[in-house]
N, C-alpha and C. Protein backbone atom coordinates (compact mmCIF):
# COMPACT_ATOMS: atom_id res chain seq x y z
N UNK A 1 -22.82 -30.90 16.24
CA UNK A 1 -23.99 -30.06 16.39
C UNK A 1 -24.91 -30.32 15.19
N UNK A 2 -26.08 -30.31 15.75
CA UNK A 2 -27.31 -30.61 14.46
C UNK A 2 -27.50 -29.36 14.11
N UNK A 3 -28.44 -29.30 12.78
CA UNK A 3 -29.04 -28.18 12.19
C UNK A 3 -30.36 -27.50 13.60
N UNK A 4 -30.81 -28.22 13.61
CA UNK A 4 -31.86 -27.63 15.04
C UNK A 4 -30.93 -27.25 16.23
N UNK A 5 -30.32 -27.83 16.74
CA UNK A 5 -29.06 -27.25 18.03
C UNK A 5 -28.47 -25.79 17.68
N UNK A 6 -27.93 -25.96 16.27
CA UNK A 6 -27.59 -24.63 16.02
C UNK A 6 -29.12 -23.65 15.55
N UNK A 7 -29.92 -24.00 15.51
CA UNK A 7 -31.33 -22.69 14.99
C UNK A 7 -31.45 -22.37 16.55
N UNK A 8 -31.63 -23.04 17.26
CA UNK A 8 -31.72 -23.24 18.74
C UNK A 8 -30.82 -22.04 19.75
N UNK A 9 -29.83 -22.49 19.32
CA UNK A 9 -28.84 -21.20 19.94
C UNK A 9 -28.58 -20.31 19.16
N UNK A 10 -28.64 -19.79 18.00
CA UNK A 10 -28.42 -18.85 16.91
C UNK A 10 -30.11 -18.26 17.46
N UNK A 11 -31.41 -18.31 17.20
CA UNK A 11 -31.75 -17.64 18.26
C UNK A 11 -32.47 -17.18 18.76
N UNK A 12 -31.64 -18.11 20.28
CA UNK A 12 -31.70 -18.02 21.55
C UNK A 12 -30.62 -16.39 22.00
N UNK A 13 -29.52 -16.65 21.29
CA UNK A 13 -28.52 -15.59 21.25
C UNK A 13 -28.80 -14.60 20.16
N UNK A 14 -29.82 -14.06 19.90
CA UNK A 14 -29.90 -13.27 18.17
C UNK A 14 -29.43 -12.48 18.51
N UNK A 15 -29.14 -11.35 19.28
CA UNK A 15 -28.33 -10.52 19.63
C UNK A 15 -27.44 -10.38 20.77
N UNK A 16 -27.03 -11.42 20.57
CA UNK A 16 -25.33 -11.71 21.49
C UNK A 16 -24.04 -11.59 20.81
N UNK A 17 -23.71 -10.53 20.87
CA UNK A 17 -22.54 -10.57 20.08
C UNK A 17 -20.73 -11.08 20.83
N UNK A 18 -21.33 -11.35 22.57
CA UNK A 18 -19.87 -11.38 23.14
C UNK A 18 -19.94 -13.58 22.90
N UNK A 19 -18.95 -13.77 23.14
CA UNK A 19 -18.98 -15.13 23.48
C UNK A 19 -18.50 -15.99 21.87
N UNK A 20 -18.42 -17.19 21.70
CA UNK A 20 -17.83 -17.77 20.56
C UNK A 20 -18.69 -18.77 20.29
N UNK A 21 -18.46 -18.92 18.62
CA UNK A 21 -19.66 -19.93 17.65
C UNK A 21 -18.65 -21.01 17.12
N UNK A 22 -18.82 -22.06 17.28
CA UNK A 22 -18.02 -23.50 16.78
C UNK A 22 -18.27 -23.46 15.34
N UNK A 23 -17.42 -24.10 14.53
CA UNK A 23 -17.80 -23.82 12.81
C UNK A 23 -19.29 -24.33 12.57
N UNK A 24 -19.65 -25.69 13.01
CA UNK A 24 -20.80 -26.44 12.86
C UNK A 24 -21.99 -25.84 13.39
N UNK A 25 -21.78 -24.65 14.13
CA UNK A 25 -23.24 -23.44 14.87
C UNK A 25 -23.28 -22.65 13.39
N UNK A 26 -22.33 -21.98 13.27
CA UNK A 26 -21.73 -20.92 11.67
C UNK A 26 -22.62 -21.73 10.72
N UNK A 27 -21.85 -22.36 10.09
CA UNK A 27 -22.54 -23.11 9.11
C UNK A 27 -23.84 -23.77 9.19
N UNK A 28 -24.41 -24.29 9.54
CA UNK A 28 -26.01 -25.05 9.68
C UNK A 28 -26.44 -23.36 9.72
N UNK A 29 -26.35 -22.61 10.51
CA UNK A 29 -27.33 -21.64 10.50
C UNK A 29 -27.22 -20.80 8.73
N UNK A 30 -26.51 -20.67 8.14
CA UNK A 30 -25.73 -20.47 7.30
C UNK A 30 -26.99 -21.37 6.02
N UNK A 31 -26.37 -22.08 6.45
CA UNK A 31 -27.55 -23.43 5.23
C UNK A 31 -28.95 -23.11 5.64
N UNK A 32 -29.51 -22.83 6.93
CA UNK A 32 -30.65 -22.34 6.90
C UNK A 32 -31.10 -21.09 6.41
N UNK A 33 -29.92 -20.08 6.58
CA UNK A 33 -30.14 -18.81 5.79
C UNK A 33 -30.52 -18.61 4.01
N UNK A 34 -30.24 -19.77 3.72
CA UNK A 34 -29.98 -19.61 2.03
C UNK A 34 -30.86 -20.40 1.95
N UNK A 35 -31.47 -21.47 2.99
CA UNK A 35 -32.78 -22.31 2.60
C UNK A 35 -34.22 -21.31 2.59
N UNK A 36 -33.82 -21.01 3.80
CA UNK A 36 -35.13 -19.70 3.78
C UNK A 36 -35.20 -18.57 3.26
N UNK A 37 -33.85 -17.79 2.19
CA UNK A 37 -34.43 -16.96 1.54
C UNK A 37 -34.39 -17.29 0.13
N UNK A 38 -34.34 -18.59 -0.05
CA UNK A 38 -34.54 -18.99 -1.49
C UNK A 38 -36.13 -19.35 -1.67
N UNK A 39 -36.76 -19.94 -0.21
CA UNK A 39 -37.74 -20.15 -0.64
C UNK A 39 -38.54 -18.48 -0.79
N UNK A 40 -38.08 -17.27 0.34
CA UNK A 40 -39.18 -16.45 0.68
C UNK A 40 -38.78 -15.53 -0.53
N UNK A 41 -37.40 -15.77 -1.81
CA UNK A 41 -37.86 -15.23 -3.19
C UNK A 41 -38.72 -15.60 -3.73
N UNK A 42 -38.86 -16.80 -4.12
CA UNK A 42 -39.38 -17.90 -5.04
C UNK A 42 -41.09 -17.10 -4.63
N UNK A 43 -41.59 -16.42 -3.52
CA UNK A 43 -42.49 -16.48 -3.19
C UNK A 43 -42.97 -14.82 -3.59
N UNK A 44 -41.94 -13.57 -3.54
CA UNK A 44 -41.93 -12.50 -3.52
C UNK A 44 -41.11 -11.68 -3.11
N UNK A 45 -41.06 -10.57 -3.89
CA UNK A 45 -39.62 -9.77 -3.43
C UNK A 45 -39.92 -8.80 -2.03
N UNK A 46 -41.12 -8.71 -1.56
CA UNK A 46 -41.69 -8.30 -0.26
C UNK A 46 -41.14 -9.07 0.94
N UNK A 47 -41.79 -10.36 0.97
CA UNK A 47 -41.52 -11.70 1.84
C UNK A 47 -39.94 -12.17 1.93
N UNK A 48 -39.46 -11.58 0.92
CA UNK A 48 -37.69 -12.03 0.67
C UNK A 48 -37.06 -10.73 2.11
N UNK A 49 -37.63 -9.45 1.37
CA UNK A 49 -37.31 -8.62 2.18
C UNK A 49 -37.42 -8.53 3.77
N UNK A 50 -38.46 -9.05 3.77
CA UNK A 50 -38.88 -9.20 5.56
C UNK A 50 -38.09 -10.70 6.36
N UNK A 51 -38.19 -11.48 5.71
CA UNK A 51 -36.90 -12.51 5.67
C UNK A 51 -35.57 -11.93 5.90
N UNK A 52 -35.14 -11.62 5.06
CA UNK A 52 -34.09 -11.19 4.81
C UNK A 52 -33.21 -10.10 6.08
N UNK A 53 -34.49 -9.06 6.47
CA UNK A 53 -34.12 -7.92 7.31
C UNK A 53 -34.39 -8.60 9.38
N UNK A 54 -35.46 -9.90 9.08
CA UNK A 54 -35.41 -10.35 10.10
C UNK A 54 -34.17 -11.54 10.49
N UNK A 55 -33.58 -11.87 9.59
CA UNK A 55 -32.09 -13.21 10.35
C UNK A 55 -31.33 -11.99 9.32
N UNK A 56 -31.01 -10.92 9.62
CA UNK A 56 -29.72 -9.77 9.46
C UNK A 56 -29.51 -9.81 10.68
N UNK A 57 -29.92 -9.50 11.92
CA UNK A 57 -29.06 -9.44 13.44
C UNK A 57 -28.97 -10.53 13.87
N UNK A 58 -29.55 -11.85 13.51
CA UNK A 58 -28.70 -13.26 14.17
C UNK A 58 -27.65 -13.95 13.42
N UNK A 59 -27.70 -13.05 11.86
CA UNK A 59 -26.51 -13.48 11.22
C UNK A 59 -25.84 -12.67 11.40
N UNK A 60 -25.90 -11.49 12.15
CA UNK A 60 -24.43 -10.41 12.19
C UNK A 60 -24.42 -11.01 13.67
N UNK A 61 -24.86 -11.20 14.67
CA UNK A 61 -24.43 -11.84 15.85
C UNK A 61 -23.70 -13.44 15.98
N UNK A 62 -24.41 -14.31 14.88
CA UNK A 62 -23.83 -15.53 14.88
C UNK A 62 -22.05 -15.31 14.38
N UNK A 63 -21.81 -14.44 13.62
CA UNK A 63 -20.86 -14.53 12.43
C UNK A 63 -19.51 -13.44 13.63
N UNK A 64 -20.35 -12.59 14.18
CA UNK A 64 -19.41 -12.04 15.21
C UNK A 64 -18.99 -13.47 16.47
N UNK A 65 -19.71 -13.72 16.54
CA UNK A 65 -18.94 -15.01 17.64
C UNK A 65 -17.83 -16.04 16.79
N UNK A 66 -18.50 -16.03 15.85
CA UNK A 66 -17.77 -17.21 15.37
C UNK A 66 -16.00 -16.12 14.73
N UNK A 67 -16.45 -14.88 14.75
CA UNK A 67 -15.01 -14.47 14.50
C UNK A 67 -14.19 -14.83 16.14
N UNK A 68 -15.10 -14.41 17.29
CA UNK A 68 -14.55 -14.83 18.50
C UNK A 68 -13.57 -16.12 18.78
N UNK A 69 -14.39 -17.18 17.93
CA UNK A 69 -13.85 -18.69 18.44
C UNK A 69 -12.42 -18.43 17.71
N UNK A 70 -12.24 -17.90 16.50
CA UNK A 70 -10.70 -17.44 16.04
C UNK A 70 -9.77 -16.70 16.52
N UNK A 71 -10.07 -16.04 17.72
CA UNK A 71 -9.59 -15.20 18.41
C UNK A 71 -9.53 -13.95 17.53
N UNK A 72 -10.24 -13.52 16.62
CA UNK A 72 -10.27 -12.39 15.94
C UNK A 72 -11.59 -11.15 16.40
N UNK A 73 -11.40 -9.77 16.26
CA UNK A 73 -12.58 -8.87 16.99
C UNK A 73 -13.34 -9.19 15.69
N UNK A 74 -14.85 -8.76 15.77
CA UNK A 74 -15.91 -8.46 15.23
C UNK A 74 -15.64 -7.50 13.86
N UNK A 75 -14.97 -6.92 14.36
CA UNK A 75 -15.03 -5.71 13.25
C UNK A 75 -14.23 -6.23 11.65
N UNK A 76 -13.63 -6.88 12.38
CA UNK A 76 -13.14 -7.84 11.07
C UNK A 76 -14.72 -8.16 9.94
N UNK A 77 -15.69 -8.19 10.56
CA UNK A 77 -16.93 -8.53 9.73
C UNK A 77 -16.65 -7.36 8.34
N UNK A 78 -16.59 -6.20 9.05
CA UNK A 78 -16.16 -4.95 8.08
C UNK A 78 -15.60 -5.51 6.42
N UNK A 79 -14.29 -6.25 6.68
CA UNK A 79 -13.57 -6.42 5.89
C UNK A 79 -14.53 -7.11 4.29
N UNK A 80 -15.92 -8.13 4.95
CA UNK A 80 -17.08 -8.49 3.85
C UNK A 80 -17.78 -7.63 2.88
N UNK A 81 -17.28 -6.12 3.44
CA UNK A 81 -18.12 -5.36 2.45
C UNK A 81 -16.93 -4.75 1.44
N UNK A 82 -15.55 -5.33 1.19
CA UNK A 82 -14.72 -4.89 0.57
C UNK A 82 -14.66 -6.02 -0.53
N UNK A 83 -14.66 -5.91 -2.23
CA UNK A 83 -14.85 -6.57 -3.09
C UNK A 83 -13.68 -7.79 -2.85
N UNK A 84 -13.48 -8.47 -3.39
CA UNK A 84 -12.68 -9.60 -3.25
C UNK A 84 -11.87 -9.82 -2.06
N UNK A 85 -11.69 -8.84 -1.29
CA UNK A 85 -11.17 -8.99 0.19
C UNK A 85 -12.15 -9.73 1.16
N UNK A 86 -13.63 -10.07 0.51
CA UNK A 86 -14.20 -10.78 1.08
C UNK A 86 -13.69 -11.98 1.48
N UNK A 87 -13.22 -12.81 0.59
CA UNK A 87 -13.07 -13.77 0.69
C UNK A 87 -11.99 -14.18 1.77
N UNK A 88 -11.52 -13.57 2.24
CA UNK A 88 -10.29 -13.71 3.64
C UNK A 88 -11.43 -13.84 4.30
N UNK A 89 -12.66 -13.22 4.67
CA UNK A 89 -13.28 -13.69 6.30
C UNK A 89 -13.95 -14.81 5.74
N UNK A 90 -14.65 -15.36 4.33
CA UNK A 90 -15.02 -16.60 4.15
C UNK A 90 -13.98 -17.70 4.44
N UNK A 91 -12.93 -17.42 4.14
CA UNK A 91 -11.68 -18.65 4.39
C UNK A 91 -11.48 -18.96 6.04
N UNK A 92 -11.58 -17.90 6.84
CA UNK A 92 -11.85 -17.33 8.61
C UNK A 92 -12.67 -18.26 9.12
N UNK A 93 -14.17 -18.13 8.08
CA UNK A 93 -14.94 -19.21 8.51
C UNK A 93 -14.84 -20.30 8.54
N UNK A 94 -14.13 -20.63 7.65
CA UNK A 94 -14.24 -22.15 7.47
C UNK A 94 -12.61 -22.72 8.46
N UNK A 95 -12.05 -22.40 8.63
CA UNK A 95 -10.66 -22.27 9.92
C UNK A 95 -11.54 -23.07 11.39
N UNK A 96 -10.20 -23.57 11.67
CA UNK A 96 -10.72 -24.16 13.38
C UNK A 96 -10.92 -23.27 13.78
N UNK A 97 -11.49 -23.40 15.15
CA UNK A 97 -11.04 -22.07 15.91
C UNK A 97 -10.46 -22.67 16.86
N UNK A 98 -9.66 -21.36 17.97
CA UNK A 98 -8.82 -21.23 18.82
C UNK A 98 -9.09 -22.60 20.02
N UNK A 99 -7.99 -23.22 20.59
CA UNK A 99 -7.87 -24.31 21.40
C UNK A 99 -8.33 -23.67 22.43
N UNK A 100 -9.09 -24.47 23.55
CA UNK A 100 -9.23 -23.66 25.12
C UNK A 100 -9.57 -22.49 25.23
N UNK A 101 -9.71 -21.69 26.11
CA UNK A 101 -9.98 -20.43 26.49
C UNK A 101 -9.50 -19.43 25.53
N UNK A 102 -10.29 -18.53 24.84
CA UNK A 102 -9.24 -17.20 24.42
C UNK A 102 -9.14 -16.08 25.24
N UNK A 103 -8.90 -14.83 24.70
CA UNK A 103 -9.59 -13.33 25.35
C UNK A 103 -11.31 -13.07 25.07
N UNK A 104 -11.75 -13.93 24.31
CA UNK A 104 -13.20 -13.88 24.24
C UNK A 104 -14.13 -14.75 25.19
N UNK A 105 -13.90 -16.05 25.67
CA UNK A 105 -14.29 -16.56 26.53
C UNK A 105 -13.82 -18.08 26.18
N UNK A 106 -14.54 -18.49 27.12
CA UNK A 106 -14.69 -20.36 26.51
C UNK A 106 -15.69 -20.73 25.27
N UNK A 107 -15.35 -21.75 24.73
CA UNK A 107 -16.23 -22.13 23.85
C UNK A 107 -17.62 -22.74 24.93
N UNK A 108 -18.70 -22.28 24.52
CA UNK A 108 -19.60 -23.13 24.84
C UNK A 108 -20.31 -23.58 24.11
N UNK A 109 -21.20 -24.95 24.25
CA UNK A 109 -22.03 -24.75 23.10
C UNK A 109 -21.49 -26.36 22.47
């Protein structure tokens, strides 16, 4: 998957939270997130903010699928706002995900 394939379906889906994200959808969107709010600091802490509050629901929707492709629920996202326990759903991310079909669906994409 390219960086545009994944901006493309990240969103197309901004608020899809059922269905599953391949690591390479996760990540590129991920690298675009930190590309675009580095530039919209660099520019103002206003423009950061409106940035920032507009890719919050395609990064809480991208990041919930991609817990899907692990066969793990969403709510696991929870676990990111606990200090160093973060780092278990960063390690999540970076994990294959699940072979074939799960209880979440097929991979598409």
């Amino acid at each position: 998957m390219t960086l545009g394939q994944s901006l493309s379906i990240c969103f197309a889906k901004y608020a899809k939270f059922d269905g599953r994200a391949p690591r390479s959808e996760y990540w590129w969107f991920m690298l675009f997130i930190v590309v675009v709010s580095c530039a919209a600091a660099s520019i103002n802490d206003t423009v950061y903010g409106v940035v920032a509050f507009a890719l919050l629901l395609p990064h809480l929707a991208v990041a919930s699928r991609r817990l899907h492709d692990l066969d793990k629920s969403a709510w696991w996202l929870l676990l990111g706002l606990v200090p160093i326990a973060n780092l278990v759903v960063l390690v999540w991310f970076c994990m294959k995900g699940s072979q074939g079909p799960n209880r979440f669906g097929e991979l598409s994409s």
